[in-house]
Protein backbone atom coordinates (compact mmCIF):
# COMPACT_ATOMS: atom_id res chain seq x y z
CA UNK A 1 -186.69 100.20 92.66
CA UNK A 2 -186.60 101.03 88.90
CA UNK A 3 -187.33 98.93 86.31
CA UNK A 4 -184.33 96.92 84.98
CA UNK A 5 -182.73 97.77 81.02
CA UNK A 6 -180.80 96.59 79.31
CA UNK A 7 -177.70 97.96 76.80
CA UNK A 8 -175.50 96.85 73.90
CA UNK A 9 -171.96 97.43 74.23
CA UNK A 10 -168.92 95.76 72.64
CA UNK A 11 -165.41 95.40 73.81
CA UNK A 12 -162.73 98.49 73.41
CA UNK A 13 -159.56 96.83 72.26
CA UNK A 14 -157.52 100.07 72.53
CA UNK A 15 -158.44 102.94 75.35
CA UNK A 16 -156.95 106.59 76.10
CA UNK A 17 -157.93 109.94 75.23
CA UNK A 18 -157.52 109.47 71.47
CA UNK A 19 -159.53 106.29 71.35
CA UNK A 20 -162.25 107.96 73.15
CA UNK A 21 -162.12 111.05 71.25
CA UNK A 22 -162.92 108.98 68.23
CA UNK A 23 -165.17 106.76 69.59
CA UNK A 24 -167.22 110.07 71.02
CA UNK A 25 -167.13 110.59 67.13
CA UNK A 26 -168.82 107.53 65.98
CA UNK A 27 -171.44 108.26 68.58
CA UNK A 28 -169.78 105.89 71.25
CA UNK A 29 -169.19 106.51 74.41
CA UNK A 30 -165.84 104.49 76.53
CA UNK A 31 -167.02 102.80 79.62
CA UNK A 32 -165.71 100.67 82.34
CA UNK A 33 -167.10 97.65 84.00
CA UNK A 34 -164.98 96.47 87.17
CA UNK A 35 -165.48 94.50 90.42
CA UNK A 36 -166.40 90.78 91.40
CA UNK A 37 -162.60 90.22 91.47
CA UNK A 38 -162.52 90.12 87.71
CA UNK A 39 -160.50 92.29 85.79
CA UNK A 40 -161.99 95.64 84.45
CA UNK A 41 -163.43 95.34 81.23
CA UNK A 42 -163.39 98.35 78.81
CA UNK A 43 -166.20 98.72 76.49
CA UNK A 44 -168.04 101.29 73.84
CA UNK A 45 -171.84 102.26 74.47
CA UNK A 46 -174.58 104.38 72.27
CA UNK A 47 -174.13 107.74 73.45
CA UNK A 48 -177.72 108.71 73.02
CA UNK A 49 -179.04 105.26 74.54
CA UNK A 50 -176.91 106.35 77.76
CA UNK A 51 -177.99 109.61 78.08
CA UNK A 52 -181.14 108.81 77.59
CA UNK A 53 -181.31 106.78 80.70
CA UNK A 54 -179.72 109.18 83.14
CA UNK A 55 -182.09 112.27 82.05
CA UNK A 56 -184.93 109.65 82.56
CA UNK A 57 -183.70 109.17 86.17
CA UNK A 58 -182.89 106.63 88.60
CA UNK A 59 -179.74 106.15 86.69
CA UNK A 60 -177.88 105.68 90.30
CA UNK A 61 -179.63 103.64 91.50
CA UNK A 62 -181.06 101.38 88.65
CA UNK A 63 -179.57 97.72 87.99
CA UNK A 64 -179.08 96.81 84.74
CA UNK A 65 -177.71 94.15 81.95
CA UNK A 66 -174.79 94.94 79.92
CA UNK A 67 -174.93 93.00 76.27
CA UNK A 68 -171.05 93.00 75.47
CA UNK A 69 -170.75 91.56 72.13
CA UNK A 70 -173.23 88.08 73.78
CA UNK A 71 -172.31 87.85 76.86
CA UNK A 72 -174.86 89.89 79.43
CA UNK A 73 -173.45 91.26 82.78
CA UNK A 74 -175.77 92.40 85.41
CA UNK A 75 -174.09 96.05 86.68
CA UNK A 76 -175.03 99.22 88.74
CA UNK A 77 -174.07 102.80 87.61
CA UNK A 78 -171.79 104.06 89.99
CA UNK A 79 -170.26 107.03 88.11
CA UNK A 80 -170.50 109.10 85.06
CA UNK A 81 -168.97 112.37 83.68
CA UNK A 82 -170.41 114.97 81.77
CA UNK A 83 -169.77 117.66 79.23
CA UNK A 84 -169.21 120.92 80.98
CA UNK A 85 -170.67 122.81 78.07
CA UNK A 86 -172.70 120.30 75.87
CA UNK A 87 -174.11 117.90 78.75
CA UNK A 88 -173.45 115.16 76.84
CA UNK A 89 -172.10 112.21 78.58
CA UNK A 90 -167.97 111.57 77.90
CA UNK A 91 -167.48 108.37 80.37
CA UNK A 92 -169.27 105.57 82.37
CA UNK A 93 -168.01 103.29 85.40
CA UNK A 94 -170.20 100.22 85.88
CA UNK A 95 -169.80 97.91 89.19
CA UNK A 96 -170.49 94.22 88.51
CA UNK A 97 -172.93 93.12 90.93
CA UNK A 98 -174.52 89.50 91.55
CA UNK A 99 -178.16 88.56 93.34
CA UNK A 100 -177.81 89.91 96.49
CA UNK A 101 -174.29 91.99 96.27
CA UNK A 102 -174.34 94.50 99.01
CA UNK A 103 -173.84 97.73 97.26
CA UNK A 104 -173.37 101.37 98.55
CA UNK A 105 -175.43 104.11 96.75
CA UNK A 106 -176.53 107.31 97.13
CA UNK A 107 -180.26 107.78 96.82
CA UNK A 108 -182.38 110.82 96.76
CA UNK A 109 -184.56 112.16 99.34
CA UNK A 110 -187.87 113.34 98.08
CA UNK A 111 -190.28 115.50 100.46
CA UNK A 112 -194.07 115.46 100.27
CA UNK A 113 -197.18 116.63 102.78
CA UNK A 114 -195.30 119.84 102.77
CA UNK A 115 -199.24 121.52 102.49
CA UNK A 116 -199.50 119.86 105.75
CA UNK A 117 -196.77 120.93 107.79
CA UNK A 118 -198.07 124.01 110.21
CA UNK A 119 -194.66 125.36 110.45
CA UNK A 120 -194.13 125.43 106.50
CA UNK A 121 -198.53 127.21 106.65
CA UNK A 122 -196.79 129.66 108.44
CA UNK A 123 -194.23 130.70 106.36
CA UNK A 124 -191.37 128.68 107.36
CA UNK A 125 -188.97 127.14 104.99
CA UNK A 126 -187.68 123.71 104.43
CA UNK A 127 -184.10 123.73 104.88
CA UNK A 128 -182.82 120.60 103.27
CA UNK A 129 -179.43 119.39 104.89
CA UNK A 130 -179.15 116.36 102.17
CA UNK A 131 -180.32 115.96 99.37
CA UNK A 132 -179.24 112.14 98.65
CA UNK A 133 -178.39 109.89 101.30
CA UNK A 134 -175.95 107.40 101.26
CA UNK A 135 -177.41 103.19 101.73
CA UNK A 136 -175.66 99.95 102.30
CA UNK A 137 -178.64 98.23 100.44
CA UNK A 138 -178.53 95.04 98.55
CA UNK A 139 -178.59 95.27 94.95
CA UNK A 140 -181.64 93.95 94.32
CA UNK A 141 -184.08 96.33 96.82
CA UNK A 142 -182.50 99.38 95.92
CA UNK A 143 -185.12 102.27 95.98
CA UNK A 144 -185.16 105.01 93.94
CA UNK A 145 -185.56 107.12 96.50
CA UNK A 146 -186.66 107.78 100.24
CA UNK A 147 -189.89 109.58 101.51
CA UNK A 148 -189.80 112.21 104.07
CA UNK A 149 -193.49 113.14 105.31
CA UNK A 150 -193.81 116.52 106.49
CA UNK A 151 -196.66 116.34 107.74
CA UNK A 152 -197.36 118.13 111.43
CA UNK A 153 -193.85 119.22 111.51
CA UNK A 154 -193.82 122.95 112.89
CA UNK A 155 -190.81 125.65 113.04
CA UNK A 156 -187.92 124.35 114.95
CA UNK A 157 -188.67 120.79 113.57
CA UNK A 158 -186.09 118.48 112.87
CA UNK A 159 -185.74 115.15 110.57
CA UNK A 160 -183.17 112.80 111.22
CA UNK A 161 -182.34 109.50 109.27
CA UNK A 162 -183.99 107.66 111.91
CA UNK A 163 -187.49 109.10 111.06
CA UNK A 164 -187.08 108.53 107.53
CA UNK A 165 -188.35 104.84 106.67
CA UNK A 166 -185.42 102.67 104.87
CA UNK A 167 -185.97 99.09 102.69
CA UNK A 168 -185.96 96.10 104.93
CA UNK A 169 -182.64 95.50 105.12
CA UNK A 170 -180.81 99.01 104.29
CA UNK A 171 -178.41 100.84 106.63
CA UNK A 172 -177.16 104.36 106.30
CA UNK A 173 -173.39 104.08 105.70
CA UNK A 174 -172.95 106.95 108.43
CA UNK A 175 -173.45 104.60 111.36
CA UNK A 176 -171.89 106.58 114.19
CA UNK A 177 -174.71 109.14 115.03
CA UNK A 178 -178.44 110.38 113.94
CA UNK A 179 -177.80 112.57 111.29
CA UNK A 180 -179.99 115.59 110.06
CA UNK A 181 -181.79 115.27 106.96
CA UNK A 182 -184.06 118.74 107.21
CA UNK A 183 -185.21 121.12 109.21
CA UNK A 184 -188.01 123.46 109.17
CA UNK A 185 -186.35 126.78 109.61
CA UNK A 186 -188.37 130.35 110.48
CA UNK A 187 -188.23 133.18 108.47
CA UNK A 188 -185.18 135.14 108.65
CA UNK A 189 -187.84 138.44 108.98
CA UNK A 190 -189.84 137.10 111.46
CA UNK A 191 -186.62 136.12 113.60
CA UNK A 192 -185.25 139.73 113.44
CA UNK A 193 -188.75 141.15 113.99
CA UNK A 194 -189.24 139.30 117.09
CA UNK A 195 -185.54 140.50 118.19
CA UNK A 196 -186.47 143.90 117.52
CA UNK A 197 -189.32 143.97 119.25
CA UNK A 198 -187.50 142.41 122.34
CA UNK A 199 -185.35 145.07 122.14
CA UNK A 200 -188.15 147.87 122.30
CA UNK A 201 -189.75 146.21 125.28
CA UNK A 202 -187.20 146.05 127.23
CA UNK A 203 -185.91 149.66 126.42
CA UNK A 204 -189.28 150.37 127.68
CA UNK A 205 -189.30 148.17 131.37
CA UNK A 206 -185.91 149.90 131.21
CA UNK A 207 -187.35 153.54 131.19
């Protein structure tokens, strides 16, 4: 799990686009915090302390306190939009969340050992089927991402969610079968190079 931050935010009193246009001006960005049966609460944010933290990573999947005007709320990113064309951020959604809250995230899949995969020495390819996968995790042990070990996989290979190691305590929300995570595909050439030659053998036996 990341570490924990924290930001300063105060209330927004008035919201819609103008509101946020000006507030984008003052170097603000509008936010919501909702959940915990509480009503949403719309606040203001640094727009470079924000951004900051989601090009640093783990953004998604990083608890964190909320200072709004005193009162700190612990909270879990669970969406942001960007600027098409200046990648800067326009808008945050924050979920409360308590010790302990069961949350849903997704969380990235990173690969490693691929130097030790015989199928990827050969000159097969990793064909990744998903990139992030989706956890019912608590709050508190969310990781920043899973592991896949490649090692000893060969060509024809495949890694499903049950070979992938999860917290103590974390389900995949897709419950109702083994889903693929990667594969370790052939190369296209060798595949039609095989076919080909196929073909000329058994024009020959043919003959």
């Amino acid at each position: 799990m990341s570490e924990t931050y924290e930001l300063k935010a105060e209330t927004r009193e008035r919201v819609g686009k103008g509101s946020s246009r000006e507030l984008r001006r003052n170097g603000l960005i509008p936010a919501v915090i909702y959940g915990d049966k509480q009503p949403p609460l719309s606040i203001a944010l640094s727009t470079k302390d924000v951004t900051m933290k989601i090009h640093a990573g783990g953004f998604m999947t990083t608890v964190a306190t909320i200072d709004v005007d005193g009162k700190k709320i612990r909270v879990l990113p669970k969406d942001y939009q960007l600027d098409p064309v200046r990648d800067f951020t326009m808008h945050v959604d924050f979920l409360r969340v308590k010790k302990g809250s069961q949350v849903s995230v997704q969380v990235p899949v990173r690969f490693e050992n691929e130097e030790k995969s015989p199928g990827l020495k050969r000159g097969g390819a990793l064909n990744i089927v998903r990139h992030e996968v989706e956890l019912n995790v608590s709050a508190d042990n969310i990781p920043e991402f899973l592991t896949v070990d490649l090692t000893g996989l060969k060509i024809g290979d495949t890694v499903h969610i049950s070979n992938v190691e999860l917290p103590a305590g974390a389900t995949p929300v897709i419950t109702d079968r083994d889903f693929t995570v990667a594969t370790i595909a052939g190369r296209t050439q060798e595949v039609e190079e095989t076919e080909q030659a196929t073909e000329v053998e058994g024009g020959e036996e043919e003959a």
